[in-house]
Structure formats: structure tokens, C-alpha cells
Protein backbone atom coordinates (compact mmCIF):
# COMPACT_ATOMS: atom_id res chain seq x y z
CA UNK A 1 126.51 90.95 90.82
CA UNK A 2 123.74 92.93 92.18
CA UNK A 3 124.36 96.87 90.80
CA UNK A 4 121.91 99.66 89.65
CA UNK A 5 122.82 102.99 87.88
CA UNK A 6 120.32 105.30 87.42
CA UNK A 7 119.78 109.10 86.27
CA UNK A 8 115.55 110.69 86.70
CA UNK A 9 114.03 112.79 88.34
CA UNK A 10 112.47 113.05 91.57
CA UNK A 11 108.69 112.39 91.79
CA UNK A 12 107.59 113.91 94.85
CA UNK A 13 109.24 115.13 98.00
CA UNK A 14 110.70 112.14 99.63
CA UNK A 15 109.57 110.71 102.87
CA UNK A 16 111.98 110.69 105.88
CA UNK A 17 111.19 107.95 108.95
CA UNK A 18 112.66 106.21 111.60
CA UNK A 19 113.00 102.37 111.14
CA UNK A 20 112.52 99.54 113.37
CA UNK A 21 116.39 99.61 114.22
CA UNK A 22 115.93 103.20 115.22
CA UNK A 23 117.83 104.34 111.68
CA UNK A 24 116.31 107.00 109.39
CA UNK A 25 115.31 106.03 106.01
CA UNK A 26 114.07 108.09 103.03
CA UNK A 27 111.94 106.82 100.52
CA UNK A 28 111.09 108.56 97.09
CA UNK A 29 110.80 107.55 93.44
CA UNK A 30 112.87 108.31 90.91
CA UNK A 31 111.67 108.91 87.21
CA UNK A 32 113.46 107.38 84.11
CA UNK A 33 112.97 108.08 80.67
CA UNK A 34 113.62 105.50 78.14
CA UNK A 35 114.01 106.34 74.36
CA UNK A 36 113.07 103.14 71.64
CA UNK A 37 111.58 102.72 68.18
CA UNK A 38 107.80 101.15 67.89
CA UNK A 39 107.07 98.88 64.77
CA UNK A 40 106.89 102.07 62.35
CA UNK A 41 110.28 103.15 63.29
CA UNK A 42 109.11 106.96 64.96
CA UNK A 43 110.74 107.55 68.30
CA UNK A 44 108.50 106.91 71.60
CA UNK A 45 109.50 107.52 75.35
CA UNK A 46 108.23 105.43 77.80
CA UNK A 47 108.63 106.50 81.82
CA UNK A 48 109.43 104.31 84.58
CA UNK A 49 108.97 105.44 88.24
CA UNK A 50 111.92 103.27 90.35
CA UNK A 51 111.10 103.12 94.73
CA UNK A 52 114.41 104.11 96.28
CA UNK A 53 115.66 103.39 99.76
CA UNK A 54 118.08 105.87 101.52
CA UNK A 55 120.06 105.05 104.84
CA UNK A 56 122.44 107.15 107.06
CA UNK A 57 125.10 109.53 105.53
CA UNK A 58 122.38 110.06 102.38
CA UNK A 59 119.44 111.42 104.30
CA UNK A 60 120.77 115.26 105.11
CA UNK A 61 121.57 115.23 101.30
CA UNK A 62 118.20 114.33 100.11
CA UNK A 63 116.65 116.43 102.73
CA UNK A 64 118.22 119.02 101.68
CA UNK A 65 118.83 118.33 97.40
CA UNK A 66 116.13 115.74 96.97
CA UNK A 67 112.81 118.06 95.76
CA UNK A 68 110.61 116.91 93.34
CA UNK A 69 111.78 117.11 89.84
CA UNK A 70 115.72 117.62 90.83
CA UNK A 71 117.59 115.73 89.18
CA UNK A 72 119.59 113.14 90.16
CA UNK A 73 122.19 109.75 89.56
CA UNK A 74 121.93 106.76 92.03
CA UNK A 75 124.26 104.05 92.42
CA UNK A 76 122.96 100.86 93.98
CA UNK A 77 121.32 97.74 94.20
CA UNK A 78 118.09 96.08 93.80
CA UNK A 79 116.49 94.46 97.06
CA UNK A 80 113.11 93.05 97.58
CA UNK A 81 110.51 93.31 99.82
CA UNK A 82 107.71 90.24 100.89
CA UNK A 83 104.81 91.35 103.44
CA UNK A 84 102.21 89.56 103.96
CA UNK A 85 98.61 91.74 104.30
CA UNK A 86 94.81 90.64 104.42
CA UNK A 87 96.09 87.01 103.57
CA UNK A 88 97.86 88.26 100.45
CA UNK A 89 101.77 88.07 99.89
CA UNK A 90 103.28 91.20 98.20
CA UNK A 91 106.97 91.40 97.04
CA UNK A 92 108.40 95.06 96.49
CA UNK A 93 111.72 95.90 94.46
CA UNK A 94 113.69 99.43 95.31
CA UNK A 95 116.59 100.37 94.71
CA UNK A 96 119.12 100.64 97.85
CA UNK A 97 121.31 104.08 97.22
CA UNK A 98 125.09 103.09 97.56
CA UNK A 99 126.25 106.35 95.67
CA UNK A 100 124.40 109.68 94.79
CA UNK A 101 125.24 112.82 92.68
CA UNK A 102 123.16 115.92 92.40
CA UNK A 103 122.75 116.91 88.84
């Protein structure tokens, strides 16, 4: 089973394009917080920034909700990325938005 749920913030504005397939597509990262105890037992946060992918019905929402630091909950799953560039191989992981509630 292949399912993400996630609640951050927005980084930055996201970016709205056309794919290949003539589709739009908006990419943005979301920010997580996560909330542990280090070896002395005081409380530490630690941020993660998650790439998300939006398709179809999703990008006149985000246009319109998705500024940077709303906050918001995606439903989805994890897909990766290989490109090859300058005779390197790269692999990306995002986050494909199934679901999406403004917070």
C-alpha cells in the first residue's frame, strides 16, 4: 500500500506548468514539524520540507488557497522520479495529492 497523510505548511508560492501531456501541474513543498526527545529527554522539533505534485481538479484550489505559509492536509502517495543529467542519475520522491483540505 502506497499512502501519505500529511498536515505543514506551504513553503513558497507554488509553481503552476503545463506538462508534456499538455496537463497542468503544480509543484510546491510542504513543511512538517516533527516533535521527539534527544538523549537528555528536553523536547526538540525537527522540520522536513516534502515536494508535492498537483494534477487537474487540485490546481484552481491551490491557485487560489495554496500561499506560502497556509496551511494545509494532503492525502496521497509517494512516487519517484530518475533523470539522468551531466552523466549523473538523480531519483526524486514527492508526494502525488489524491485528497486536500484547507486548514
Amino acid at each position: 500500500m502506497n499512502h501519505v497523510n500529511l498536515i505543514g505548511k506551504v513553503g513558497a508560492a507554488p509553481t503552476i506548468a503545463t506538462a508534456e501531456n499538455g496537463k497542468k501541474v503544480a509543484r510546491f513543498y510542504l513543511s512538517t514539524n516533527e516533535h521527539y526527545c534527544d538523549s537528555d529527554g528536553k523536547t526538540k522539533t525537527r522540520s522536513n520540507n516534502h515536494r508535492i505534485t498537483a494534477w487537474g481538479r487540485w490546481i484552481p484550489i491551490i491557485e487560489e488557497y495554496g500561499l506560502e505559509g497556509s496551511r494545509l492536509a494532503i492525502e496521497g502517495r509517494l512516487i519517484n522520479r530518475f533523470y539522468h543529467s551531466n552523466g549523473k542519475s538523480t531519483c526524486i520522491t514527492e508526494v502525488e495529492v489524491n485528497d486536500l483540505i484547507i486548514m
